[in-house]
N, C-alpha and C. Protein backbone atom coordinates (compact mmCIF):
# COMPACT_ATOMS: atom_id res chain seq x y z
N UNK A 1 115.75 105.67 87.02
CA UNK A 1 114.36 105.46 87.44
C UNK A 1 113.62 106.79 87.39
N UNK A 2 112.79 106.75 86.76
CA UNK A 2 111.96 108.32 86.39
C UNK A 2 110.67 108.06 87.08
N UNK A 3 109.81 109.48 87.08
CA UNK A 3 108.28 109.03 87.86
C UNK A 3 107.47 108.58 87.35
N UNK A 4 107.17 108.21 85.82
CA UNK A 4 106.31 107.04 85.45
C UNK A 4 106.70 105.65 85.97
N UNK A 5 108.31 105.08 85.86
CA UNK A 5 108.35 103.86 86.58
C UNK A 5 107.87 103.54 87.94
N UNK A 6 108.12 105.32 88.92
CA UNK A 6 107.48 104.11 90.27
C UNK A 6 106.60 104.31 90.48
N UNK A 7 105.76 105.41 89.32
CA UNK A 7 104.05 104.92 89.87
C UNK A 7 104.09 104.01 89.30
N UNK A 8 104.32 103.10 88.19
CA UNK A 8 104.18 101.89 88.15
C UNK A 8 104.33 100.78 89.04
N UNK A 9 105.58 101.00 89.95
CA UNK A 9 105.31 100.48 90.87
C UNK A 9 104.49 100.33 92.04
N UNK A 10 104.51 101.16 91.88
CA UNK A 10 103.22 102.24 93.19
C UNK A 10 102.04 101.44 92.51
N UNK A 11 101.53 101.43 91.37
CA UNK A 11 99.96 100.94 91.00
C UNK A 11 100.33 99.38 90.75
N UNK A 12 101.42 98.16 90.73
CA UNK A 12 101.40 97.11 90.82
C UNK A 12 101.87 96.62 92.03
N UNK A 13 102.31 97.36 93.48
CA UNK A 13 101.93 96.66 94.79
C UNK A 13 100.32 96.82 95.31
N UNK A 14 99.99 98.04 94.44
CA UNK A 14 97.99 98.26 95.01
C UNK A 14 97.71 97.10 94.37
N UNK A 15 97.98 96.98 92.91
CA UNK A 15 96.71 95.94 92.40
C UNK A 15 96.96 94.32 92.68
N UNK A 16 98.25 94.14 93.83
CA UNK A 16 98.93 92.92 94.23
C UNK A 16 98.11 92.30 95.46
N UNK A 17 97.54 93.27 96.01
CA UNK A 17 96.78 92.62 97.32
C UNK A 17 95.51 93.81 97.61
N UNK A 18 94.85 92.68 98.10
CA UNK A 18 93.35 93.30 98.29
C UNK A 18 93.60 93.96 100.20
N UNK A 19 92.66 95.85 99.53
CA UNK A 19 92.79 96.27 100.99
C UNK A 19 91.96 95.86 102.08
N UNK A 20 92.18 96.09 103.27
CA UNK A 20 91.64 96.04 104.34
C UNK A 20 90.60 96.69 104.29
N UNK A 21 89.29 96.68 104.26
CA UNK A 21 87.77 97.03 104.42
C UNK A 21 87.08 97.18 106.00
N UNK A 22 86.70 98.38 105.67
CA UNK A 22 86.23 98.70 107.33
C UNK A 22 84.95 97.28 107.21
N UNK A 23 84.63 96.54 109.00
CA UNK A 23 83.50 95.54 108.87
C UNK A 23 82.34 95.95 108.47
N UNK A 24 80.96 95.54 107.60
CA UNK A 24 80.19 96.21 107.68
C UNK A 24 79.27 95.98 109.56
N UNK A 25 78.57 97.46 109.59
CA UNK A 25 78.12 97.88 110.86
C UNK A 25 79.27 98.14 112.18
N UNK A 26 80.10 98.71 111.37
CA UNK A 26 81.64 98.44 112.64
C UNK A 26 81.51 100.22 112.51
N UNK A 27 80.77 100.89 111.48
CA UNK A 27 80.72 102.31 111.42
C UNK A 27 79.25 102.81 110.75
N UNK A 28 79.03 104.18 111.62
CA UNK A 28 77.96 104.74 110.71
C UNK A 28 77.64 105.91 109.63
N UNK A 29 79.25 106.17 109.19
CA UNK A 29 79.70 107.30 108.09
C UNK A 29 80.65 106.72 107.45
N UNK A 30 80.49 106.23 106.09
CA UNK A 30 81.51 106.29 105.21
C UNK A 30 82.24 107.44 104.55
N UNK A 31 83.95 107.52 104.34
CA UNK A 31 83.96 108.78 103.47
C UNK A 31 85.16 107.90 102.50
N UNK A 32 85.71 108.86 101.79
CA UNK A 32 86.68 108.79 100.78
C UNK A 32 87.32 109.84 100.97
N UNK A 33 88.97 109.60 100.79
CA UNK A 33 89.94 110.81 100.47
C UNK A 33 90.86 110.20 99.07
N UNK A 34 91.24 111.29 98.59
CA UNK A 34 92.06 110.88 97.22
C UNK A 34 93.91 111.32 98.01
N UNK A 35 94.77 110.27 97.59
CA UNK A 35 95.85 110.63 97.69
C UNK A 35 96.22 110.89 96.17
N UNK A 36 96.80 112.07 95.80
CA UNK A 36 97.32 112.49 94.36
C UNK A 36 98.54 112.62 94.19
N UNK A 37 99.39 111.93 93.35
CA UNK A 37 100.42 111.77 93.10
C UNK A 37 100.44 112.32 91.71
N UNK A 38 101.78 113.67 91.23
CA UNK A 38 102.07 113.79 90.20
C UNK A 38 103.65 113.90 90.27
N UNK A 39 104.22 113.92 88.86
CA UNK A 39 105.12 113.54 88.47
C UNK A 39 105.54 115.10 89.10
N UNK A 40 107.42 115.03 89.53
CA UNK A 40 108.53 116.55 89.70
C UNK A 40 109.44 116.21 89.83
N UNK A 41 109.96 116.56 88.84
CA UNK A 41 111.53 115.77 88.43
C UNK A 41 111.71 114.39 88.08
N UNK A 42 112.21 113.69 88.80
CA UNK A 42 112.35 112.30 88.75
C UNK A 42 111.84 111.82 90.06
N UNK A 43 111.03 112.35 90.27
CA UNK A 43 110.45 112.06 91.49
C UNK A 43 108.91 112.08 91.46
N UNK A 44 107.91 112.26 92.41
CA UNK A 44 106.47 112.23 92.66
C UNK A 44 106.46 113.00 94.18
N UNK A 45 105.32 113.97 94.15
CA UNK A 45 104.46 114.83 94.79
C UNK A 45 102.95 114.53 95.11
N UNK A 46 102.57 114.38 96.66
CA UNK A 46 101.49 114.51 96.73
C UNK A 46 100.80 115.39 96.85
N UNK A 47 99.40 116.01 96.79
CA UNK A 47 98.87 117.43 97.49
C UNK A 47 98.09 116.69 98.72
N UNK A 48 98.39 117.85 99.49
CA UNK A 48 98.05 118.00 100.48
C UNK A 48 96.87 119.25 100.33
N UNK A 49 96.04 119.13 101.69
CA UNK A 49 95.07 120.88 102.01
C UNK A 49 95.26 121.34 103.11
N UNK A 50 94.87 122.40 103.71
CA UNK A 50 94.49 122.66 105.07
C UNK A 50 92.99 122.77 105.05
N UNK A 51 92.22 122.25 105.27
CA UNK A 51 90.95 122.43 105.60
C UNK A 51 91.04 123.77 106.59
N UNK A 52 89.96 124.64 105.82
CA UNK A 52 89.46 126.02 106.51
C UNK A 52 88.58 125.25 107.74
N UNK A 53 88.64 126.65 108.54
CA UNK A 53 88.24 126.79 109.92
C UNK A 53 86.30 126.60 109.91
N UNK A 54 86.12 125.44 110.59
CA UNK A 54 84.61 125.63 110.14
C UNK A 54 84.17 124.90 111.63
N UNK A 55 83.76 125.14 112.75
CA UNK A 55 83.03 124.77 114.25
C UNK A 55 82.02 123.50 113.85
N UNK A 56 81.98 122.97 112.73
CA UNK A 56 81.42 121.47 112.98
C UNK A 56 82.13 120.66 112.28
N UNK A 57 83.44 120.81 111.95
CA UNK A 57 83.97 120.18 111.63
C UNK A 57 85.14 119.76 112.44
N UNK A 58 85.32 118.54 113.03
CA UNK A 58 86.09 118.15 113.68
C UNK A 58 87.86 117.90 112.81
N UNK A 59 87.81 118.24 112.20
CA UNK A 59 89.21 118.31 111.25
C UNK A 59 89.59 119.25 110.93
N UNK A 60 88.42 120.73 111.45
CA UNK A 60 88.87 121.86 111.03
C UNK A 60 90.50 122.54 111.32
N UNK A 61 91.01 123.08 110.17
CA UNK A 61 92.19 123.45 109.99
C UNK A 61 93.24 122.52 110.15
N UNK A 62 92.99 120.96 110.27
CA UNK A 62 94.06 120.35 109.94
C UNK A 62 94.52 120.17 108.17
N UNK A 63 95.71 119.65 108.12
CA UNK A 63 96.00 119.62 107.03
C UNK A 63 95.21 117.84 107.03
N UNK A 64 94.96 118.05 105.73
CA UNK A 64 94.29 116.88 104.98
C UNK A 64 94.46 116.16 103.92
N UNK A 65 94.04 115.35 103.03
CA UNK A 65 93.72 114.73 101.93
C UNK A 65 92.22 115.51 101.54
N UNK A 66 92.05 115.68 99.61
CA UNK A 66 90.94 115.77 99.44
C UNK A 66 89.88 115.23 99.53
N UNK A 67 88.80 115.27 100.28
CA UNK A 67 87.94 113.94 100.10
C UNK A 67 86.52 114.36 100.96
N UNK A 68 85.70 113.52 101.65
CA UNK A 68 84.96 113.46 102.46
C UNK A 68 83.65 112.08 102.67
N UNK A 69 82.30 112.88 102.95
CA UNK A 69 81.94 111.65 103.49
C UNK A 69 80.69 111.19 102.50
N UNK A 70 80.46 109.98 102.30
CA UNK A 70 79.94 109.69 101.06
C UNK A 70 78.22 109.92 101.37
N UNK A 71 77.79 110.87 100.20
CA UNK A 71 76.20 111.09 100.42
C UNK A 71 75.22 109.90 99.82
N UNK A 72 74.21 110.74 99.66
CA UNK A 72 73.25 109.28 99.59
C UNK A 72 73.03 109.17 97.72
N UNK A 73 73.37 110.15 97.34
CA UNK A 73 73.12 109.55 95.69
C UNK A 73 74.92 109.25 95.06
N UNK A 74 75.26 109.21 95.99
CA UNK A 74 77.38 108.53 95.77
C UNK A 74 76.77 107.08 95.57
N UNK A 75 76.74 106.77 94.10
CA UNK A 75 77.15 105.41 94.10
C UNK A 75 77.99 104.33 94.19
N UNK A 76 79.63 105.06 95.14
CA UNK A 76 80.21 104.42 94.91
C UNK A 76 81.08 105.30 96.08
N UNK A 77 81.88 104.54 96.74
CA UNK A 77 83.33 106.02 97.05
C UNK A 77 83.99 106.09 96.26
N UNK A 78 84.03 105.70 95.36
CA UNK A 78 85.22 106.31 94.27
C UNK A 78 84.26 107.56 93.52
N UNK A 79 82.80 107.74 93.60
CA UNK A 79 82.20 108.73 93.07
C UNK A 79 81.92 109.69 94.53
N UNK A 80 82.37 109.05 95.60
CA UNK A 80 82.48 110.66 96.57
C UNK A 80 83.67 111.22 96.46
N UNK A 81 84.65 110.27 96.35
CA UNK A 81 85.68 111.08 95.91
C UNK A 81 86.16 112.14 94.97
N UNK A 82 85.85 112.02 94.06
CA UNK A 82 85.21 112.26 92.33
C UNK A 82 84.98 113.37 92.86
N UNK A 83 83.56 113.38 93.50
CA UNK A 83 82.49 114.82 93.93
C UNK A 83 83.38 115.72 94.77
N UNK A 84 84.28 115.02 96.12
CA UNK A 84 84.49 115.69 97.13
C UNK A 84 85.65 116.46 96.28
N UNK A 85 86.11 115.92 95.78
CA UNK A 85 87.94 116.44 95.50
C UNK A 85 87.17 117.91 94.30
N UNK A 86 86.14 117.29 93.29
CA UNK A 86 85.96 118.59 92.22
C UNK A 86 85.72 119.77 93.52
N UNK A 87 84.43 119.31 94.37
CA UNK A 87 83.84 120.36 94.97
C UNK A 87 84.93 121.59 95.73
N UNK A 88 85.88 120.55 96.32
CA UNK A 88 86.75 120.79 97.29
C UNK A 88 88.08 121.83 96.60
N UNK A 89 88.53 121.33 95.58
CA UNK A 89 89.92 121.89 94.90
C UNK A 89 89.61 121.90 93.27
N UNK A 90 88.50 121.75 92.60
CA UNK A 90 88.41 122.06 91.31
C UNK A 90 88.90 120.84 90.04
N UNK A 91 89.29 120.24 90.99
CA UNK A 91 90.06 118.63 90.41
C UNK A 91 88.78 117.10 89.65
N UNK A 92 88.95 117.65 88.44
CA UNK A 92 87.97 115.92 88.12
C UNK A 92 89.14 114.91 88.10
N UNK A 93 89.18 114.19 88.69
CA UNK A 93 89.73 113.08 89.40
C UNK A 93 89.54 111.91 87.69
N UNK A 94 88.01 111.94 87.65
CA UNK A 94 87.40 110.98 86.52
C UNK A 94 88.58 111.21 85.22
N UNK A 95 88.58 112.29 84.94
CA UNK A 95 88.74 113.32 83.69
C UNK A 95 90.32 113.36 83.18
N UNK A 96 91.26 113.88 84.86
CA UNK A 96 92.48 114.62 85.08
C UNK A 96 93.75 113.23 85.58
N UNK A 97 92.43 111.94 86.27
CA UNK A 97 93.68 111.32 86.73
C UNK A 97 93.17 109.97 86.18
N UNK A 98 94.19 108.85 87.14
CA UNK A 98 94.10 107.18 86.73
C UNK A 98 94.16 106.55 87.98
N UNK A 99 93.22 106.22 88.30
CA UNK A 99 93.38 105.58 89.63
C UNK A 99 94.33 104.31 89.48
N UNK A 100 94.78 104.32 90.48
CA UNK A 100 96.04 103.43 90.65
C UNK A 100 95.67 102.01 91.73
N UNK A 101 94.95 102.27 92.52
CA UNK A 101 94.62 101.56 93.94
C UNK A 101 93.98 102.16 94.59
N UNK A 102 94.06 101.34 95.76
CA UNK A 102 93.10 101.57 97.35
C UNK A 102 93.96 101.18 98.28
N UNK A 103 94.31 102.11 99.67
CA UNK A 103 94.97 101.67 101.03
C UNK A 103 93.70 101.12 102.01
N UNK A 104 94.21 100.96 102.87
CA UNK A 104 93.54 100.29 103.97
C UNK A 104 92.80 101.52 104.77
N UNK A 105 91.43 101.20 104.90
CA UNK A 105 90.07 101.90 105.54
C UNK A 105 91.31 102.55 106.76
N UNK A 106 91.21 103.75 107.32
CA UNK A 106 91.50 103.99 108.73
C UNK A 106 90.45 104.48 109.59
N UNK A 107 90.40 104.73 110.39
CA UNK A 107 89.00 105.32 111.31
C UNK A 107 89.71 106.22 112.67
N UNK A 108 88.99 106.88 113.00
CA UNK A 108 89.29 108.20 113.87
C UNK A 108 89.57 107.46 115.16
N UNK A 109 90.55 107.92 116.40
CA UNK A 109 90.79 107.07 117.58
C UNK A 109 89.74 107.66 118.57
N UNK A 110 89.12 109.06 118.74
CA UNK A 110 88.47 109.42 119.50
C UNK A 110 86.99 109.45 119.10
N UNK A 111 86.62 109.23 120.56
CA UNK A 111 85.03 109.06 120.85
C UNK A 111 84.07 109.73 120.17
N UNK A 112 84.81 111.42 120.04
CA UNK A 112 83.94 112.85 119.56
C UNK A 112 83.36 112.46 118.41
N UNK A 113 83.82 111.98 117.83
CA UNK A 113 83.58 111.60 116.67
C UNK A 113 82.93 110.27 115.83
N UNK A 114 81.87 110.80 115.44
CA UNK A 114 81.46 109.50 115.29
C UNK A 114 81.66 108.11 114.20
N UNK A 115 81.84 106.95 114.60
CA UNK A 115 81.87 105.80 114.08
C UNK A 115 82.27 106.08 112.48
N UNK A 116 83.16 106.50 112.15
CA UNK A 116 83.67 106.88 110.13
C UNK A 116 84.21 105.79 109.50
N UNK A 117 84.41 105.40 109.03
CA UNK A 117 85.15 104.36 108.00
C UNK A 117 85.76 105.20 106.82
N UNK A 118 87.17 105.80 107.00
CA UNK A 118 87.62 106.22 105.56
C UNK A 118 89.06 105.39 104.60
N UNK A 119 88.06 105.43 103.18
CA UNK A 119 88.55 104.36 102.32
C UNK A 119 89.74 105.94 101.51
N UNK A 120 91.18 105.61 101.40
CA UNK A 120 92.16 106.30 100.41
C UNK A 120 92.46 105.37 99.31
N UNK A 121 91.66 106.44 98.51
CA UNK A 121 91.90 106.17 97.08
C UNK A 121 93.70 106.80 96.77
N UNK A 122 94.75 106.00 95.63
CA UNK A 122 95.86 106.67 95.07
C UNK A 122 95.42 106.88 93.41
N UNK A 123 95.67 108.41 93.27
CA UNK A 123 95.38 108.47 92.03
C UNK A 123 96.51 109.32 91.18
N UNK A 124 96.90 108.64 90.15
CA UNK A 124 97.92 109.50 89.43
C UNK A 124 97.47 110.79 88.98
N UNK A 125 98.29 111.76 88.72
CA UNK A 125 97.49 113.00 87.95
C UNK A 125 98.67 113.59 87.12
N UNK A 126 98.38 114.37 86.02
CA UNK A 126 99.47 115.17 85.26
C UNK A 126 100.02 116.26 86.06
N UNK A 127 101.21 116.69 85.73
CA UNK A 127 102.37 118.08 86.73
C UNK A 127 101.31 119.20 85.95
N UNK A 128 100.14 119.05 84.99
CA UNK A 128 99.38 120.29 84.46
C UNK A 128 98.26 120.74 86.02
N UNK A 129 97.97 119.41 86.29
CA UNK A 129 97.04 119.91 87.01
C UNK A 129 97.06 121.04 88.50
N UNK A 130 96.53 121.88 88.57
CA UNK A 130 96.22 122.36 89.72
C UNK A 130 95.20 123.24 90.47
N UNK A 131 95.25 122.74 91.47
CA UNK A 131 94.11 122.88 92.43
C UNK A 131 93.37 124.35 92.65
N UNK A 132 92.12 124.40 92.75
CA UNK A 132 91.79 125.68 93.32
C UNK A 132 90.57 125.66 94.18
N UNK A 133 91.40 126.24 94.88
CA UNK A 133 90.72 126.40 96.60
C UNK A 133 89.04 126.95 96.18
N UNK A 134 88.23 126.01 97.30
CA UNK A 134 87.09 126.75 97.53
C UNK A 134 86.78 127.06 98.66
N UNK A 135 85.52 127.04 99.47
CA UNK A 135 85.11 127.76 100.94
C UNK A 135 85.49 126.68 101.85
N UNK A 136 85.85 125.17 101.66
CA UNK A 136 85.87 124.25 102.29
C UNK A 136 87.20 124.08 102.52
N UNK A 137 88.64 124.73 102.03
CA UNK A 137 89.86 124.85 101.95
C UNK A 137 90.61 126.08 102.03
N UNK A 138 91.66 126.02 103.09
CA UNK A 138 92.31 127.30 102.86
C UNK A 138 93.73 127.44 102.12
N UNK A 139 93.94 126.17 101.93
CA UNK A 139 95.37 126.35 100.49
C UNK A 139 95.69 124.64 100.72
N UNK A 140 96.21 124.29 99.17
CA UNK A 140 97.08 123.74 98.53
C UNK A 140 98.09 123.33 98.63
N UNK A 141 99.15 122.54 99.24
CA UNK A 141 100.16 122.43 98.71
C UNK A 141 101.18 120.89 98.27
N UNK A 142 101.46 120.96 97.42
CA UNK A 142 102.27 119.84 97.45
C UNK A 142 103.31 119.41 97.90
N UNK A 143 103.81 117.99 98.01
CA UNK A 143 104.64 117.66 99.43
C UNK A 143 105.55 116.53 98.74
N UNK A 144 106.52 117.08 98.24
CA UNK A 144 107.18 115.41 97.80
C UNK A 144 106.99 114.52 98.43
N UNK A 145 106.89 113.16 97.48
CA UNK A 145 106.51 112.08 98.35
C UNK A 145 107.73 111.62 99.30
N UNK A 146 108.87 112.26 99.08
CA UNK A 146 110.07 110.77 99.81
C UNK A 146 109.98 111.69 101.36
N UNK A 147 109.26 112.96 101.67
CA UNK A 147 109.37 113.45 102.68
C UNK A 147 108.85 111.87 103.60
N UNK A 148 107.47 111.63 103.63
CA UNK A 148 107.48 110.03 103.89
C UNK A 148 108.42 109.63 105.21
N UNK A 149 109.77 109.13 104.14
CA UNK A 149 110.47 108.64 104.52
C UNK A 149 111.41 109.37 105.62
N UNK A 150 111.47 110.81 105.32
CA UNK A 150 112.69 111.22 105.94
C UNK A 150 112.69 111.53 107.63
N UNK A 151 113.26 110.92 108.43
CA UNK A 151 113.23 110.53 109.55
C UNK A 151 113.59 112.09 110.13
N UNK A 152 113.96 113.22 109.48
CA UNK A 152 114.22 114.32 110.32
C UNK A 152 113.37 115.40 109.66
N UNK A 153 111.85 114.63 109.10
CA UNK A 153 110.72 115.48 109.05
C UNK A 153 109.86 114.95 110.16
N UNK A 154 110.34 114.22 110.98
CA UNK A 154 109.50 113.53 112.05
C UNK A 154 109.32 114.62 113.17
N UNK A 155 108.58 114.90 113.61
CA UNK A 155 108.21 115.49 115.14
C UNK A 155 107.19 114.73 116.15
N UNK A 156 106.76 115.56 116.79
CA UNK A 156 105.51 115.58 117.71
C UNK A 156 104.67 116.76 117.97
N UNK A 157 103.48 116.84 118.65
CA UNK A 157 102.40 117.42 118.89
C UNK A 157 101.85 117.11 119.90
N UNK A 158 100.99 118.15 121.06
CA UNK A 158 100.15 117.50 121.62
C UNK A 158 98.80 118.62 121.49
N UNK A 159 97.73 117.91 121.48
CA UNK A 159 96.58 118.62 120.90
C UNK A 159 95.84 118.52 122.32
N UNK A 160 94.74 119.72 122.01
CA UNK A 160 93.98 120.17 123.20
C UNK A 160 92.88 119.13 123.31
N UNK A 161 92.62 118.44 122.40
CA UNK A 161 91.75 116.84 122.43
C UNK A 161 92.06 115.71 123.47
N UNK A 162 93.30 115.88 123.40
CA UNK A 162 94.47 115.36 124.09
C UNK A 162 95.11 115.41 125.03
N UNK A 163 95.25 116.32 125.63
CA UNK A 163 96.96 116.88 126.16
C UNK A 163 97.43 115.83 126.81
N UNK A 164 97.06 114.60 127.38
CA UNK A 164 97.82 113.97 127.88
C UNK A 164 99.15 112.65 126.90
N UNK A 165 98.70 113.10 125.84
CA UNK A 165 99.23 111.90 124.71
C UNK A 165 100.56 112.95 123.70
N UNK A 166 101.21 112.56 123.39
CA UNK A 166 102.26 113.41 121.74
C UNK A 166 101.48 112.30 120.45
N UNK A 167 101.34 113.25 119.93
CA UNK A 167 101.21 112.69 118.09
C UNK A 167 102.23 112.99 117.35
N UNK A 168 102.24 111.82 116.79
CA UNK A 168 103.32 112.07 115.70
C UNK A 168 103.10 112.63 114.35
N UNK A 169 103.76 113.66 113.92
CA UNK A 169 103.30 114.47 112.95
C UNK A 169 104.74 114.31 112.30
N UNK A 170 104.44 114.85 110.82
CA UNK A 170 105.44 115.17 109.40
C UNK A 170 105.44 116.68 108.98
N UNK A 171 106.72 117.31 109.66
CA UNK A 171 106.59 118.53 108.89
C UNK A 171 107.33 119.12 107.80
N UNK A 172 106.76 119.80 107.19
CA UNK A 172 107.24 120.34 105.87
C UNK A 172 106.85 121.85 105.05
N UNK A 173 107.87 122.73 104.82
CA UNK A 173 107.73 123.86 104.88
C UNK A 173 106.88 124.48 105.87
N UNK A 174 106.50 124.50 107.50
CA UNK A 174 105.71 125.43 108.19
C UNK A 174 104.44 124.88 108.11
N UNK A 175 104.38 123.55 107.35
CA UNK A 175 103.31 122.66 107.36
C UNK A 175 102.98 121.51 108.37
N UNK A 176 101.82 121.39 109.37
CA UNK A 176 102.12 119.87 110.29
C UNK A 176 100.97 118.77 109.97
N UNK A 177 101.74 117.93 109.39
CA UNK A 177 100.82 116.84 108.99
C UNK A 177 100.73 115.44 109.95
N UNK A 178 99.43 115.16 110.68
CA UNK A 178 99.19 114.40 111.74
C UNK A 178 98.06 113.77 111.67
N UNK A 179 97.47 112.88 112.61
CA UNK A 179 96.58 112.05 112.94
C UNK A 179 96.32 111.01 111.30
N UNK A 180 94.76 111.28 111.15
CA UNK A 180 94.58 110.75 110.11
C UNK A 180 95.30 110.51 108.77
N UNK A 181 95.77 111.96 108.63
CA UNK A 181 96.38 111.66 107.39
C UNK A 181 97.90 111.10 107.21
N UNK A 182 98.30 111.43 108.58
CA UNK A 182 99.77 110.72 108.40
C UNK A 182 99.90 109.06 108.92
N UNK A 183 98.59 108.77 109.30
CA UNK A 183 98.21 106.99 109.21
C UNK A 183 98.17 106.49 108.02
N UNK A 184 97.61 107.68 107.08
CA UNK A 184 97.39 106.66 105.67
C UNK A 184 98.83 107.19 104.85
N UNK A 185 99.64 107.97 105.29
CA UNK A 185 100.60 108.13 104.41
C UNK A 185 101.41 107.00 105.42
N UNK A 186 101.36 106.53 106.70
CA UNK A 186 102.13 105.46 107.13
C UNK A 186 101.98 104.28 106.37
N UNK A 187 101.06 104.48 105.42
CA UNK A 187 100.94 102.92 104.64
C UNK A 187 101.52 103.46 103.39
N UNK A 188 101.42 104.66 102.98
CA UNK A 188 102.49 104.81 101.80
C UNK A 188 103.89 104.62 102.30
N UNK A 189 104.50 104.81 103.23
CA UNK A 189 105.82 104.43 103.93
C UNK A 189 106.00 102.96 103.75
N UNK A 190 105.37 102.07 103.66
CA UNK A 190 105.57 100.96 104.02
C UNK A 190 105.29 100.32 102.54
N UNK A 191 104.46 100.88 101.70
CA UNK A 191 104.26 100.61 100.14
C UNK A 191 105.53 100.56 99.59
N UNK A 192 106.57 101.84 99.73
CA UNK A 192 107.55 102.17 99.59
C UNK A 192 108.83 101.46 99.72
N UNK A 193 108.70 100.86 100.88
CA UNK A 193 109.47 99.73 101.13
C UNK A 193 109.64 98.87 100.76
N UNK A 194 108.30 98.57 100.36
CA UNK A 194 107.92 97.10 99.70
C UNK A 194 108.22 97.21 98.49
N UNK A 195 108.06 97.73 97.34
CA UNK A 195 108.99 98.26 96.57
C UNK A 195 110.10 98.81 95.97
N UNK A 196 111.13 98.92 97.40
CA UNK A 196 112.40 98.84 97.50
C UNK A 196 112.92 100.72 97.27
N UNK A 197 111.76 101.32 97.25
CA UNK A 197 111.89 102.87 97.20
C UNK A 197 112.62 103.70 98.52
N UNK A 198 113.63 104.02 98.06
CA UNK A 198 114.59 104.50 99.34
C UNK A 198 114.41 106.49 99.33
N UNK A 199 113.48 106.56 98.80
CA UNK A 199 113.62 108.62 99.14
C UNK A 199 114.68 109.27 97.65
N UNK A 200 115.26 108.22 96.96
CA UNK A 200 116.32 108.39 96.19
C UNK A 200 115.78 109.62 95.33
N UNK A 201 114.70 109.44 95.11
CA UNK A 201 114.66 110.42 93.41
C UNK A 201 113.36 111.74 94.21
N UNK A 202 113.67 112.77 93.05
CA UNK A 202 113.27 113.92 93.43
C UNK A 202 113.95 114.94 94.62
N UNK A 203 115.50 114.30 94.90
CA UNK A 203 115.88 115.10 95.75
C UNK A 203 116.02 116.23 95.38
């Protein structure tokens, strides 16, 4: 099994069932993030970011997905995505990749923040491509996908938003991946499954 077969698989459980859609008026910010999958080894890699340190941004310095929130001449989220990911990491999405699918809308648990609806796009991309940081990012990195799965990249966290709660986070190399983005990689966990993908390849 090589990494063209299971993005194949990967892009015929997306195009098997229709995602979950935030309601309309259930939010008052739409955004888009791209999950990117390229081929390493016999395996697949996503990138990941850390979003740089910025005081109105409520995500500042977490690690992320590329993406953001859709403006008013975005005809589409798949064209904020497009915009956010070039602006963000240098990446034409249109150009460089193949969209594969759509996961299910997630939305932020706290109040601070207001009412978002974000739609993850999966998009294939070539092992040529790579990213380059702009003012909105402070690095890059990619994350094999079967980490996912592996039950002793699991931890916890408790954040100053918070302190009374643990989050569950995914770490990897000195990296902690939590909240939002490890909800929508919880649905790549479960894609995975459904496809009978056990962590096997790219070890």
């Amino acid at each position: 099994m090589g990494s063209e077969s299971l993005l194949e698989r990967i892009e015929g459980e997306l195009r098997s069932r229709e995602p979950q859609r935030a309601e309309p008026g259930s939010y008052d910010v739409q955004a888009a993030v791209a999950l990117m999958l390229r081929p390493a080894g016999a395996g697949l890699e996503f990138l990941a970011i850390k979003r740089a340190e910025h005081d109105r941004d409520p995500w500042s310095g977490h690690m992320a997905l590329p993406g953001g929130r859709r403006e008013a001449g975005d005809e589409s989220l798949w064209m904020t995505v497009v915009r956010e990911t070039s602006e963000e990491i240098g990446v034409d999405l249109e150009g460089a990749g193949r969209l594969l699918g759509q996961l299910d809308d997630v939305y932020p648990r706290t109040r601070r923040i207001p009412a978002i609806a974000i739609t993850p796009f999966v998009v294939a991309v070539g092992p040529e491509v790579v990213p380059r940081t702009s003012s909105e990012v402070e690095y890059a990195v990619w994350v094999p996908l079967h980490v996912v799965l592996d039950e002793g990249a699991r931890g916890t966290l408790v954040h100053e938003a918070a302190p009374d709660r643990e989050f569950e986070t995914i770490e990897y190399g000195g990296h902690t991946i939590w909240g939002l983005t490890l909800r929508i990689l919880s649905q790549v966990e479960e894609l995975l499954g459904r496809i009978g993908y056990g962590g096997e390849f790219g070890r």
